[in-house]
N, C-alpha and C. Protein backbone atom coordinates (compact mmCIF):
# COMPACT_ATOMS: atom_id res chain seq x y z
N UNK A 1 1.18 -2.89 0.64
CA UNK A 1 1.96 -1.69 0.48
C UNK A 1 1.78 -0.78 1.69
N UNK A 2 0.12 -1.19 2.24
CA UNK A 2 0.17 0.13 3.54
C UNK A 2 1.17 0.09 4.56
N UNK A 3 1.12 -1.59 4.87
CA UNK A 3 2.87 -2.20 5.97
C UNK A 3 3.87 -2.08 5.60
N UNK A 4 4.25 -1.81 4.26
CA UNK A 4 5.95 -0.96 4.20
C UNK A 4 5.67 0.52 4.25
N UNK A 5 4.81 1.06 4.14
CA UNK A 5 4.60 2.48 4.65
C UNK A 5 4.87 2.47 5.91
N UNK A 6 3.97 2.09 6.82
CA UNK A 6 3.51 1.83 8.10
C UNK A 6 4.70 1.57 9.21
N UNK A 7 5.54 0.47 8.50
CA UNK A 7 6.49 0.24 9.85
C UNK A 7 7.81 1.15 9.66
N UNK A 8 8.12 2.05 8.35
CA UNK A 8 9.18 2.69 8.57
C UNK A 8 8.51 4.10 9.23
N UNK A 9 7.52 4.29 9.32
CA UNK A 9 6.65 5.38 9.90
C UNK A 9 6.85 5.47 10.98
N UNK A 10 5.73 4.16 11.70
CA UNK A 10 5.91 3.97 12.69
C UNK A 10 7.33 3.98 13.31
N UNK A 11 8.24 3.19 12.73
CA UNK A 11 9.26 3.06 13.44
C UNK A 11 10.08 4.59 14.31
N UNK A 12 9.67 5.51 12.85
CA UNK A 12 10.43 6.83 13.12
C UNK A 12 9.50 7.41 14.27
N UNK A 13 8.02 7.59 14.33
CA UNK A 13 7.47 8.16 15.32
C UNK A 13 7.78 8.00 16.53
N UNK A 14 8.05 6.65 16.35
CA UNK A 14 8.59 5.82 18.31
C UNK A 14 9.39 6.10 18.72
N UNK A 15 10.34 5.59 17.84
CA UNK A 15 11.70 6.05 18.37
C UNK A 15 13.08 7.22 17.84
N UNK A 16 12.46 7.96 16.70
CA UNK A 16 12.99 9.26 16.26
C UNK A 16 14.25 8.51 16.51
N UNK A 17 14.36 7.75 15.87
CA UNK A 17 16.23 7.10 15.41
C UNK A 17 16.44 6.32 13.97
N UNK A 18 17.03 7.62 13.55
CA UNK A 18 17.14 7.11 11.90
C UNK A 18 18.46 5.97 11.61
N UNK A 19 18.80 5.47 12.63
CA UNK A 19 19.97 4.48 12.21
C UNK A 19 19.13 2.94 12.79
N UNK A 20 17.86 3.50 13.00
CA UNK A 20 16.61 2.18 13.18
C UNK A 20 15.78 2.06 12.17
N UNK A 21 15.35 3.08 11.73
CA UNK A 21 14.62 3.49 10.50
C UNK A 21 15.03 3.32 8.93
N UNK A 22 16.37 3.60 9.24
CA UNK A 22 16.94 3.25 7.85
C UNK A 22 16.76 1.86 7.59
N UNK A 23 17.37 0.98 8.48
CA UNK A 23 17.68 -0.45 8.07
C UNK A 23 15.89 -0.93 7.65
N UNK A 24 15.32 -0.56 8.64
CA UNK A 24 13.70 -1.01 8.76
C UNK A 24 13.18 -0.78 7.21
N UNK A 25 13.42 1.03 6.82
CA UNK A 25 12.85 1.32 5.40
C UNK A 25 13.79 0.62 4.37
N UNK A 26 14.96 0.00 4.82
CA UNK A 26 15.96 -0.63 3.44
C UNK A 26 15.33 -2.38 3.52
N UNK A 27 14.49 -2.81 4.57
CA UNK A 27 14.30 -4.21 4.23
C UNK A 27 13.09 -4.31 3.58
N UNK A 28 12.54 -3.34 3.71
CA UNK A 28 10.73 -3.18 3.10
C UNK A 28 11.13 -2.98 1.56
N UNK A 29 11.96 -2.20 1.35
CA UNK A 29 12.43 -2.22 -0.32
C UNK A 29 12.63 -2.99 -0.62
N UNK A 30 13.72 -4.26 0.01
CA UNK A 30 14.28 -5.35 -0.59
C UNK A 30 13.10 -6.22 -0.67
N UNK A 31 12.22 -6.12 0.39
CA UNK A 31 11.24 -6.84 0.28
C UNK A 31 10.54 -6.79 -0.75
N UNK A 32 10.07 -5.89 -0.96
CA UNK A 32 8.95 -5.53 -2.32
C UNK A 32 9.77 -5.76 -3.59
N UNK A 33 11.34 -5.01 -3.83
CA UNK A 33 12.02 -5.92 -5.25
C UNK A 33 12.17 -7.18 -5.38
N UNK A 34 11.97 -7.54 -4.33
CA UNK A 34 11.86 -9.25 -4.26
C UNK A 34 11.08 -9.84 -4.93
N UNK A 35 9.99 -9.14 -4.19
CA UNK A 35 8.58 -9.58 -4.65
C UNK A 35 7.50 -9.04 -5.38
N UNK A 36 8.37 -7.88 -5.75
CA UNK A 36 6.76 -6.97 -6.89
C UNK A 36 7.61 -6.83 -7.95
N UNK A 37 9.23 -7.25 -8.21
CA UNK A 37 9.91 -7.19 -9.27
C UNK A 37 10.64 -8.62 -9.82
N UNK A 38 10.86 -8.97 -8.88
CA UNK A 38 12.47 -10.39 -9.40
C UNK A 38 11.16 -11.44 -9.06
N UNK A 39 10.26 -12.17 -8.28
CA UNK A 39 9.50 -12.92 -8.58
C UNK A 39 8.26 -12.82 -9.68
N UNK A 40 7.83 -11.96 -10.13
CA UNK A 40 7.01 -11.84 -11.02
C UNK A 40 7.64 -11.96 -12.79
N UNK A 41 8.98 -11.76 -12.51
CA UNK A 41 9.72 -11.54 -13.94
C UNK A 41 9.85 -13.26 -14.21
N UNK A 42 10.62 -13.79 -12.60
CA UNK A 42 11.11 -15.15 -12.96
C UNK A 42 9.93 -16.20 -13.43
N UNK A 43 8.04 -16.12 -12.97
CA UNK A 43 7.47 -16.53 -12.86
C UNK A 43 7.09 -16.64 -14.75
N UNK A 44 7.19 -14.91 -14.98
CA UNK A 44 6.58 -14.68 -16.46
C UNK A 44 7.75 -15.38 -17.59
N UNK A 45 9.21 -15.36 -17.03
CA UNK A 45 10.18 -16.30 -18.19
C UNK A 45 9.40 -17.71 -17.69
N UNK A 46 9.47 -18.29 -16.77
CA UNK A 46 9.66 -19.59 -16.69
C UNK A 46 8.05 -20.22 -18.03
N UNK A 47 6.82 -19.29 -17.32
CA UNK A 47 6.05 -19.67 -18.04
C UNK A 47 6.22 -19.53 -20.00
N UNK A 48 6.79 -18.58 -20.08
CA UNK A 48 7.16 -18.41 -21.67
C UNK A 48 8.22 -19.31 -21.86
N UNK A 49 8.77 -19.84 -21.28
CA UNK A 49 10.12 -21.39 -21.89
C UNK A 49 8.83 -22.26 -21.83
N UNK A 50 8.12 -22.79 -21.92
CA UNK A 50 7.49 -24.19 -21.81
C UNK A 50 6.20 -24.04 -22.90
């Protein structure tokens, strides 16, 4: 969690360009619903079917 903090941070400190920053802070989201929401759900059905 500290590296999706970290690189939309960073990103803004460096280069104070929010049309860099945005995309940067919109892939760290997708990243984490990826993976702290839609893989943990699919993992917990699959194990409850069997």
């Amino acid at each position: 969690m500290l590296t999706g903090i970290a690189l939309p941070t960073a990103s803004w400190f460096l280069l104070q360009l929010w049309w860099i920053t945005a995309p940067v802070a919109a892939a760290v989201l997708v990243w984490w619903w990826l993976f702290l929401v839609l893989v943990p759900r699919a993992y917990l059905e699959q194990q409850g079917s069997q």
